[in-house]
Protein backbone atom coordinates (compact mmCIF):
# COMPACT_ATOMS: atom_id res chain seq x y z
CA UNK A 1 0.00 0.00 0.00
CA UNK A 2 1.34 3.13 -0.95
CA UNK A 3 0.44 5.99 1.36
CA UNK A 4 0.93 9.88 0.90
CA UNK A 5 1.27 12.47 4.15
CA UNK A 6 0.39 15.27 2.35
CA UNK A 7 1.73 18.37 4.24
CA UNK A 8 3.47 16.01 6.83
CA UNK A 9 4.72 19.14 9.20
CA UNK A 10 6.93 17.49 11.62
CA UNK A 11 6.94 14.60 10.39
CA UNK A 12 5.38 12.48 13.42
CA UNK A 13 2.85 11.08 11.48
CA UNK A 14 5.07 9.73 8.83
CA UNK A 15 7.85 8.20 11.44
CA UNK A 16 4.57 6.43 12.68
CA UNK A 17 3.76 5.07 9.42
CA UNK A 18 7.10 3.96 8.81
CA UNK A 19 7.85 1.90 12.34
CA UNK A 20 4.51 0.30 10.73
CA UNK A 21 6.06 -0.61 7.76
CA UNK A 22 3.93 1.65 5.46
CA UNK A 23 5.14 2.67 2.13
CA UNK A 24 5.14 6.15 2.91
CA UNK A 25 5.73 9.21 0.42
CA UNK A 26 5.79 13.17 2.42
CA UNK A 27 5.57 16.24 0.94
CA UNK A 28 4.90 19.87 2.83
CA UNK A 29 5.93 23.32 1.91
CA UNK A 30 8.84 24.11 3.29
CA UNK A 31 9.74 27.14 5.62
CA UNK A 32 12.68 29.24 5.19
CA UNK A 33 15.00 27.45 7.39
CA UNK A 34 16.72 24.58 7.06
CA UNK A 35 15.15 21.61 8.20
CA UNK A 36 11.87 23.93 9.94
CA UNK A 37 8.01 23.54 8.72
CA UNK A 38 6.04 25.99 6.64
CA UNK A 39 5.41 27.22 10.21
CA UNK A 40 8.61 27.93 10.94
CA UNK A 41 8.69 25.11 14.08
CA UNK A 42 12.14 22.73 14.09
CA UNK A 43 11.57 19.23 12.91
CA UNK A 44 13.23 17.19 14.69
CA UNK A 45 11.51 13.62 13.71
CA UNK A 46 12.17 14.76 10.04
CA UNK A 47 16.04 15.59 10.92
CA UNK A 48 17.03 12.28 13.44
CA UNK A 49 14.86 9.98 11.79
CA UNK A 50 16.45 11.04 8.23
CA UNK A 51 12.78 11.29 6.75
CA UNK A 52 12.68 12.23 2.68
CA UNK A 53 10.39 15.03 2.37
CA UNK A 54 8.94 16.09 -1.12
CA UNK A 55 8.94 19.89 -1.41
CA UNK A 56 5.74 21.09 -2.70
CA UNK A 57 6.69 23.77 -4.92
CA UNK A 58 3.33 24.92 -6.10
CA UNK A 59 -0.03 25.91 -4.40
CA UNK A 60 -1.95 22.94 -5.36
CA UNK A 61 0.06 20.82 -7.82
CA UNK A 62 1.31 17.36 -6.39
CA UNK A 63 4.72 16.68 -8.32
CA UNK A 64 3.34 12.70 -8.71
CA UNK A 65 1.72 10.85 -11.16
CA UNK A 66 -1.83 9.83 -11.61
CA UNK A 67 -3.05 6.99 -9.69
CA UNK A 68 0.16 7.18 -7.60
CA UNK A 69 -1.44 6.26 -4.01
CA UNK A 70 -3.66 3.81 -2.70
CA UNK A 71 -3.98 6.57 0.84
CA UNK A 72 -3.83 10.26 0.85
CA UNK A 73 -3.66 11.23 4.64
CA UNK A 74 -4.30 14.87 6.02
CA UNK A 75 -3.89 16.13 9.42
CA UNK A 76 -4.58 19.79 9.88
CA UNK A 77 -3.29 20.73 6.43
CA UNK A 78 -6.71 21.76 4.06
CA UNK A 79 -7.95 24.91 5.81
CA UNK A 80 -4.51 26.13 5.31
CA UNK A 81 -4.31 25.82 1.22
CA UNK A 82 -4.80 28.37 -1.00
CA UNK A 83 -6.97 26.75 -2.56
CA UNK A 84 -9.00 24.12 -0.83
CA UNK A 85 -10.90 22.89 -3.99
CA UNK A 86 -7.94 22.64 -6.47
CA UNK A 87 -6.10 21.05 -3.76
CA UNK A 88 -8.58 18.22 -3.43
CA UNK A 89 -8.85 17.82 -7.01
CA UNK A 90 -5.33 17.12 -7.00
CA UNK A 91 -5.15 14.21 -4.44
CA UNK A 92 -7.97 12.91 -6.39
CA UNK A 93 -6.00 12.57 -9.33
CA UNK A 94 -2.94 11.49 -7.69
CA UNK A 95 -5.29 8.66 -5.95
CA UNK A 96 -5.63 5.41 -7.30
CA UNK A 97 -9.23 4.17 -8.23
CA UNK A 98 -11.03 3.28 -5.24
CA UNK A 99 -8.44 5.12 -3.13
CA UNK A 100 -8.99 6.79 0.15
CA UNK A 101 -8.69 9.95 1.36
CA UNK A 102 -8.55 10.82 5.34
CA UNK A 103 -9.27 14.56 6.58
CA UNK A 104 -8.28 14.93 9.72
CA UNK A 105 -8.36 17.89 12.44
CA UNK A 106 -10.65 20.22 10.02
CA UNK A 107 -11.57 23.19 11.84
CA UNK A 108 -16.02 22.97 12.32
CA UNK A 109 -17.52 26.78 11.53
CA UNK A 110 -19.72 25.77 15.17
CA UNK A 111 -16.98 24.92 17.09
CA UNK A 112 -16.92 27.31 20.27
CA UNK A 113 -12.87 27.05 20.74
CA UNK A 114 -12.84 28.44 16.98
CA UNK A 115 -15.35 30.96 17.57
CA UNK A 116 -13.60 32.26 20.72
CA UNK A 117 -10.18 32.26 18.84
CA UNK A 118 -11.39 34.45 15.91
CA UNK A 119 -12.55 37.16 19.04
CA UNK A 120 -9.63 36.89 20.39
CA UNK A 121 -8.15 38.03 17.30
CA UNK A 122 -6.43 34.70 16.59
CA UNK A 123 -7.42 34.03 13.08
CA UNK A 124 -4.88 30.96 12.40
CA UNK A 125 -7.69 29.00 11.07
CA UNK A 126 -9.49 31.92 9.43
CA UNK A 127 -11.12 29.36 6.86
CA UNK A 128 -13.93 27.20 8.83
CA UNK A 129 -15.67 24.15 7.40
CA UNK A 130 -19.29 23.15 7.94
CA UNK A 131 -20.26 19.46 7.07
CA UNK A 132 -22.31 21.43 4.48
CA UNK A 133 -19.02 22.84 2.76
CA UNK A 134 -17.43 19.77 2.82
CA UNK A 135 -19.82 17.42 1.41
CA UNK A 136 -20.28 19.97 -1.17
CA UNK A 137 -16.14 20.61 -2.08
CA UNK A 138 -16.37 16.69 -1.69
CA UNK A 139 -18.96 16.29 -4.56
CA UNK A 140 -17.36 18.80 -6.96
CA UNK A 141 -14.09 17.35 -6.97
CA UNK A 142 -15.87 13.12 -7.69
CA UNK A 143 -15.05 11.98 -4.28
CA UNK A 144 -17.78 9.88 -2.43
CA UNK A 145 -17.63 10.69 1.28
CA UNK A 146 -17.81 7.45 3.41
CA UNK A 147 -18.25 9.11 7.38
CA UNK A 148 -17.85 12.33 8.58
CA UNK A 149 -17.65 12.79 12.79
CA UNK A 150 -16.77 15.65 15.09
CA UNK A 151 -14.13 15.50 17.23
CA UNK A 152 -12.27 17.37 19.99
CA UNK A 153 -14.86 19.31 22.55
CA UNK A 154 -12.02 20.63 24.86
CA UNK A 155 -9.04 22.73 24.37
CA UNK A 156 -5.75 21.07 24.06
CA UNK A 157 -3.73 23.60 22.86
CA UNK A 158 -3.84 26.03 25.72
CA UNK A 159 -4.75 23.80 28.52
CA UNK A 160 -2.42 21.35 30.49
CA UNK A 161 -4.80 18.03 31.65
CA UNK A 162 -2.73 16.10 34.75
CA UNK A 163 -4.37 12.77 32.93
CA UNK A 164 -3.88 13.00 29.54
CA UNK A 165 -5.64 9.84 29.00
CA UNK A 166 -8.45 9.83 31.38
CA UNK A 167 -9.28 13.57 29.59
CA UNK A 168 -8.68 12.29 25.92
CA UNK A 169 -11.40 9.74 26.77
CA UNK A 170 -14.26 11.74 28.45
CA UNK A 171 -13.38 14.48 25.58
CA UNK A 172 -13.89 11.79 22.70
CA UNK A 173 -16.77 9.77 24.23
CA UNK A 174 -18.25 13.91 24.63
CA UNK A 175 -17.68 14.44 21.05
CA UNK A 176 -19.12 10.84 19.88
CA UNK A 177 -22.29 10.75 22.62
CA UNK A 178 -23.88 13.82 23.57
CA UNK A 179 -24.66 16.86 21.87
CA UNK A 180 -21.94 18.68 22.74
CA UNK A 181 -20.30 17.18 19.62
CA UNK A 182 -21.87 19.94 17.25
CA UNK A 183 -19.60 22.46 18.69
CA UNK A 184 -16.72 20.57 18.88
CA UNK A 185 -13.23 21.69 17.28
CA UNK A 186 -12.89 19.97 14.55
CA UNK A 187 -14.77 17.93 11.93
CA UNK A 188 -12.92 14.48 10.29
CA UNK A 189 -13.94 12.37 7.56
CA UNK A 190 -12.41 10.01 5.23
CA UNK A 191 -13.70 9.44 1.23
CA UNK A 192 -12.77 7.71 -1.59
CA UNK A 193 -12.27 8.09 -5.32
CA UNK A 194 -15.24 7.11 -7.48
């Protein structure tokens, strides 16, 4: 199975993949630096773990063939394109038939951590996504969604939990179980290629 990371970051998704013995191709947009993200963090995974990383050169344009992947994986990286819809068109293509796509940690236009962000004047997801938006972006570009679910009630970012684990629990059996869920962080969904 071949298996994109498409805007891999720090790389600690595709080290992951890789100690799993996943064929594994990443690409991101490279910072200034050498060796940081487009966000200017250090990557250290990327650097001690001696991960390749393709350098996306263009806004949208994956430098791979057609039907190259049987996985295109996403974690936090489509509500930061310049173009959300020619970006999706382009994993589509680069997606073998029948090949899935996974969307993860998509910022939800209802969640109330996003909301209270944006008044704080902290617009670093200024593009929100309602399950409306992405079914739609979903049907333009010939991708058949398979699930969409929320995820992520409680701040993680700011806030410091003593249990990690106990609070990763109550926060995802929140998100799955109660209402709650509609204004959680993020949305997620995977889809494939018709």
């Amino acid at each position: 199975m071949r298996v994109l990371d498409w805007g891999c970051g720090k790389g600690h998704i595709s080290f992951l993949m890789r100690e799993m013995d996943v064929q594994i191709t990443s690409c991101d947009v490279r910072g200034t630096g050498t060796g940081d993200s487009a966000f200017g963090q250090t990557t250290p995974i990327i650097e001690k773990a001696s991960l390749t990383v393709v350098p996306l050169e263009h806004p949208y344009l994956l430098p791979f063939d057609d039907a190259s992947f049987d996985l295109v994986l996403s974690f936090g990286v489509l509500e930061h394109v310049p173009n959300d819809l020619a970006s999706l068109s382009e994993i589509h293509r680069v997606l073998k038939p029948e090949g899935l796509f996974f969307c993860f940690f998509l910022p939800y236009y209802f969640s109330w951590t996003q909301r209270l962000a944006h008044l704080r004047e902290d617009f670093y997801h200024n593009r929100l996504y309602s399950k409306k938006m992405v079914k739609d972006l979903l049907k333009e570009t010939n991708f058949e969604l398979l699930d969409l679910w929320h995820r992520q009630l409680l701040p993680k970012n700011s806030v410091s939990y003593a249990n990690y684990h106990v609070f990763e629990s109550v926060d995802q059996w929140l998100s799955e179980n109660t209402p709650f869920k509609h204004i959680g962080t993020n949305i997620e969904f995977v889809a494939f290629k018709s």
